[in-house]
N, C-alpha and C. Protein backbone atom coordinates (compact mmCIF):
# COMPACT_ATOMS: atom_id res chain seq x y z
N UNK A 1 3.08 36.41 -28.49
CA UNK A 1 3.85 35.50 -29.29
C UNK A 1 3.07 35.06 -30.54
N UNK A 2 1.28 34.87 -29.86
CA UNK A 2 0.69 34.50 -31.37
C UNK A 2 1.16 35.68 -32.31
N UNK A 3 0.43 36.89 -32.04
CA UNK A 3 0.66 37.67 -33.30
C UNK A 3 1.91 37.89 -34.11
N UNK A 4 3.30 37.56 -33.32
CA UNK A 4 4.77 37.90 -34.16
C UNK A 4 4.51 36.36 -35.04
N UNK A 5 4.28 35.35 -34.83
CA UNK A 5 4.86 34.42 -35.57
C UNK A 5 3.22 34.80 -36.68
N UNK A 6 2.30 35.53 -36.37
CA UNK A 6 1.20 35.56 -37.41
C UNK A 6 1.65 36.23 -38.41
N UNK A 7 2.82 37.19 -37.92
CA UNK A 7 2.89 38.48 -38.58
C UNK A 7 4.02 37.72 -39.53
N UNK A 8 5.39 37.50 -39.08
CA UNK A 8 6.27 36.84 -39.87
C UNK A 8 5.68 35.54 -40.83
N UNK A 9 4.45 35.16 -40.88
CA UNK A 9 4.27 33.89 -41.52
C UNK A 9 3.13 34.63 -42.72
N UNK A 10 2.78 35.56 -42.35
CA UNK A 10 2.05 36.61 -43.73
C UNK A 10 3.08 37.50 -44.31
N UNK A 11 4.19 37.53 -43.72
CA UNK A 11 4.84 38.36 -44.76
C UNK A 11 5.69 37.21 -46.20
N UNK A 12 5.65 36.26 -45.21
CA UNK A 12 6.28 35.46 -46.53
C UNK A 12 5.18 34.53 -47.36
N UNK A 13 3.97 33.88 -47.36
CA UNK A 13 2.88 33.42 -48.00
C UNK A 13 2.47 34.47 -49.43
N UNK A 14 1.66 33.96 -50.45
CA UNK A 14 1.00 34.43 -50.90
C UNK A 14 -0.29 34.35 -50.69
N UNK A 15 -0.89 33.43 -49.76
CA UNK A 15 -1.86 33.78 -49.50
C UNK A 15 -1.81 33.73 -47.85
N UNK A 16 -1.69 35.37 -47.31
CA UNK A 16 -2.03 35.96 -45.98
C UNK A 16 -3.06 35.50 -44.97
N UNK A 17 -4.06 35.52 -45.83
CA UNK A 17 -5.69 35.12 -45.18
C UNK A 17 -6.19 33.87 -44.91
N UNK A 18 -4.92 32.78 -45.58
CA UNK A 18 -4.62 31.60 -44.87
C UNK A 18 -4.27 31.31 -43.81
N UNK A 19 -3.44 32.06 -43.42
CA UNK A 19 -2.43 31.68 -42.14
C UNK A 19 -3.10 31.61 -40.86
N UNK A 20 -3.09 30.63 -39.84
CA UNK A 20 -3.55 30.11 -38.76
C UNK A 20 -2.37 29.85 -37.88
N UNK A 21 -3.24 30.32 -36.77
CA UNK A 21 -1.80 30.09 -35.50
C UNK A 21 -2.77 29.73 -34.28
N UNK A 22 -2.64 28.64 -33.81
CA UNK A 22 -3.03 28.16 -32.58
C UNK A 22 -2.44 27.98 -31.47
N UNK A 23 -2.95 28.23 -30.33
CA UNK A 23 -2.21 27.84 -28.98
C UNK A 23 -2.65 27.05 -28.30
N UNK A 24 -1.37 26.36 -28.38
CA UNK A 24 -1.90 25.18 -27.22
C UNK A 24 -0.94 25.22 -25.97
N UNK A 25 -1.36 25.11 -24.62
CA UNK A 25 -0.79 25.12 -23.41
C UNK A 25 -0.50 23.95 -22.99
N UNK A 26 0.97 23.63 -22.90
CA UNK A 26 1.42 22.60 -22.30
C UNK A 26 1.95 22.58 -20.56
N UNK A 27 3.07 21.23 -20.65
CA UNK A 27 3.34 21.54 -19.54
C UNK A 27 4.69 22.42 -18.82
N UNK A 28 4.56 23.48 -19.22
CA UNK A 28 5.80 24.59 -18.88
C UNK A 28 5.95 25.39 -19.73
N UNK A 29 5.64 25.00 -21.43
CA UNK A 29 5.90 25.04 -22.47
C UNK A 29 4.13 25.50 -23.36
N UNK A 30 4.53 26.77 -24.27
CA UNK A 30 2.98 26.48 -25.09
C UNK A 30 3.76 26.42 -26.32
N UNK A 31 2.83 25.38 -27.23
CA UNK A 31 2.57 25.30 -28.88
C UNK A 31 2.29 26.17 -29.40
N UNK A 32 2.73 26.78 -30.66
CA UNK A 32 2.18 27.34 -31.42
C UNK A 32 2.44 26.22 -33.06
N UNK A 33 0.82 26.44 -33.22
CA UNK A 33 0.63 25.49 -34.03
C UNK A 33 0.07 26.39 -35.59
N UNK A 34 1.15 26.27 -36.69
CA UNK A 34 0.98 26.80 -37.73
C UNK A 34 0.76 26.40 -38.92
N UNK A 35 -0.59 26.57 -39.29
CA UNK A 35 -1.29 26.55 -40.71
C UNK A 35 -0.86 27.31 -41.58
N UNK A 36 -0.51 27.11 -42.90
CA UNK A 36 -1.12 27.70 -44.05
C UNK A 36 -1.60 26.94 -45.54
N UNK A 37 -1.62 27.76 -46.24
CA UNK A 37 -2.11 27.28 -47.51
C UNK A 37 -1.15 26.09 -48.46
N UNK A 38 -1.72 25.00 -48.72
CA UNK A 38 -0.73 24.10 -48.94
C UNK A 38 0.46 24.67 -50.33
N UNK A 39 -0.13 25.40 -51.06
CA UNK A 39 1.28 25.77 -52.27
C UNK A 39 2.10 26.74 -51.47
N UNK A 40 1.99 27.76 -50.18
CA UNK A 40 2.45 27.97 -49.03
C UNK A 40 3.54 27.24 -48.37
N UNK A 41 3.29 25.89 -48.37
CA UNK A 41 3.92 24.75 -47.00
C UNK A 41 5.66 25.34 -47.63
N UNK A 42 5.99 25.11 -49.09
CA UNK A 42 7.42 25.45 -49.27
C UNK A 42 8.16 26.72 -48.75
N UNK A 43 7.53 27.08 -48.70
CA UNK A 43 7.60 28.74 -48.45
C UNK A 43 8.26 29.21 -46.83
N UNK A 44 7.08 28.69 -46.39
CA UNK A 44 7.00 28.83 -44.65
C UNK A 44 8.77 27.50 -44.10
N UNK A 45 8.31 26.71 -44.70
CA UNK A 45 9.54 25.31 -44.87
C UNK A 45 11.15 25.99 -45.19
N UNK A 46 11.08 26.24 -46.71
CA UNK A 46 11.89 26.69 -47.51
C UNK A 46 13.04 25.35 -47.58
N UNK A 47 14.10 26.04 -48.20
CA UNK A 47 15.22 24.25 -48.35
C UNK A 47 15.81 23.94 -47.25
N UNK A 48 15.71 22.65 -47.22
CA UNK A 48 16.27 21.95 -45.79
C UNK A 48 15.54 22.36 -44.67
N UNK A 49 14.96 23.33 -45.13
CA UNK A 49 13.99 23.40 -43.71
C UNK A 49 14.65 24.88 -42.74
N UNK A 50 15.42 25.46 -43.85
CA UNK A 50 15.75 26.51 -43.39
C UNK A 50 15.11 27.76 -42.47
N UNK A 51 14.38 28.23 -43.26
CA UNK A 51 13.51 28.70 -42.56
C UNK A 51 12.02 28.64 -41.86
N UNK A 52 11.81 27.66 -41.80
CA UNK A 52 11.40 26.51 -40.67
C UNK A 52 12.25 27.11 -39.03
N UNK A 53 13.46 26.87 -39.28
CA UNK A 53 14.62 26.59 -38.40
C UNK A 53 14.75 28.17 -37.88
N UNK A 54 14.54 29.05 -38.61
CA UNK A 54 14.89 30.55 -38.11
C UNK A 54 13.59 31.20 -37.73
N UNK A 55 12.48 30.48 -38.42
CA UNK A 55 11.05 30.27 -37.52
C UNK A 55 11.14 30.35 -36.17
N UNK A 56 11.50 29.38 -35.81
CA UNK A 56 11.56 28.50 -34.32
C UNK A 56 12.50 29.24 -33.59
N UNK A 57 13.57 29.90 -34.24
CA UNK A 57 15.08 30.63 -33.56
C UNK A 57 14.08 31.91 -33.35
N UNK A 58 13.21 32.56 -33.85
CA UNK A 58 13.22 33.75 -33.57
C UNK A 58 12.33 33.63 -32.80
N UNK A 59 11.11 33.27 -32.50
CA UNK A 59 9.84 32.70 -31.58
C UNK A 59 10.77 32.12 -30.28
N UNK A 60 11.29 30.95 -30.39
CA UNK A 60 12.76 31.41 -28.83
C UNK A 60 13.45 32.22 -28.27
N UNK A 61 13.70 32.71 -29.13
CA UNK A 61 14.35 34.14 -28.36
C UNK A 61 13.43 35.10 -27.88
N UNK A 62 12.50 35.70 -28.51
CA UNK A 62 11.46 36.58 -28.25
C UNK A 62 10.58 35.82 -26.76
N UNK A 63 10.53 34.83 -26.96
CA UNK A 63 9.86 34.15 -25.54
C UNK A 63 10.30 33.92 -24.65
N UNK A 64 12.11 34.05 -25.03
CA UNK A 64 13.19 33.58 -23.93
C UNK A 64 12.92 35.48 -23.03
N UNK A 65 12.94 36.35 -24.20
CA UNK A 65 12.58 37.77 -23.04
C UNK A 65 11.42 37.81 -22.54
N UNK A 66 10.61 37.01 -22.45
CA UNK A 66 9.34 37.48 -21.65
C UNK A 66 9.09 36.14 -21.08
N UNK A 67 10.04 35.45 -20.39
CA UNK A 67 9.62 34.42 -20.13
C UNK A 67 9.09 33.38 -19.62
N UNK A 68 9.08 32.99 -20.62
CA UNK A 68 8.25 31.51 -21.66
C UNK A 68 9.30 30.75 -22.53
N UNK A 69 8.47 29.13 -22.51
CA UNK A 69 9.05 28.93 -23.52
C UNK A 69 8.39 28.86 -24.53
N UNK A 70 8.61 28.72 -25.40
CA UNK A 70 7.71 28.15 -26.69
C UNK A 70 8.33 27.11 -27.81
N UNK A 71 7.61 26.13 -28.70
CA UNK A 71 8.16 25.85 -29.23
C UNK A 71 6.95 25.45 -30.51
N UNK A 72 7.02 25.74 -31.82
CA UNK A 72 6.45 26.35 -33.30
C UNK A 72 6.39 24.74 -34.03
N UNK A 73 5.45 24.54 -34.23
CA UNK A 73 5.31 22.87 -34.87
C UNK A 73 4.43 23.76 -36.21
N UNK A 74 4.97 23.44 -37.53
CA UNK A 74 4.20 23.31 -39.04
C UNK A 74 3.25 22.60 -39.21
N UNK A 75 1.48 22.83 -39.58
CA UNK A 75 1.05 21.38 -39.70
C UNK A 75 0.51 21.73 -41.04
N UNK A 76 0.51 20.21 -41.59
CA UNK A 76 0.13 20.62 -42.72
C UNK A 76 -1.36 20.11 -43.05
């Protein structure tokens, strides 16, 4: 799960070699906790938080087949 949301969050940045993805293990549930470069944050965000939102939709589903849950927090 780390590497798909690593992979989808370098294809949209301009800077790649920013991007950070952490895991954290909860209870039932793991974090993935995502960095990047702050002129980045819009990007990864986009308007309203759009893709933010299809972030999180696609990291659910992919975890819903192997499952897990997961759930994708932005930090800035």
């Amino acid at each position: 799960m780390k590497e798909l949301l690593t992979y989808v969050a370098q294809n949209l940045v301009e800077h790649p070699e920013q991007v950070s993805v952490t895991e954290v293990e909860g209870d039932g549930e793991t974090v993935l906790e995502l960095r990047v470069a702050p002129e980045d944050m819009g990007k990864v965000i986009g308007r309203q938080g759009r893709i933010a939102k299809e972030i999180r939709v696609l990291m659910r589903s992919a975890a819903q087949r192997a499952g897990k849950r997961i759930n994708v927090e932005i930090i800035d």
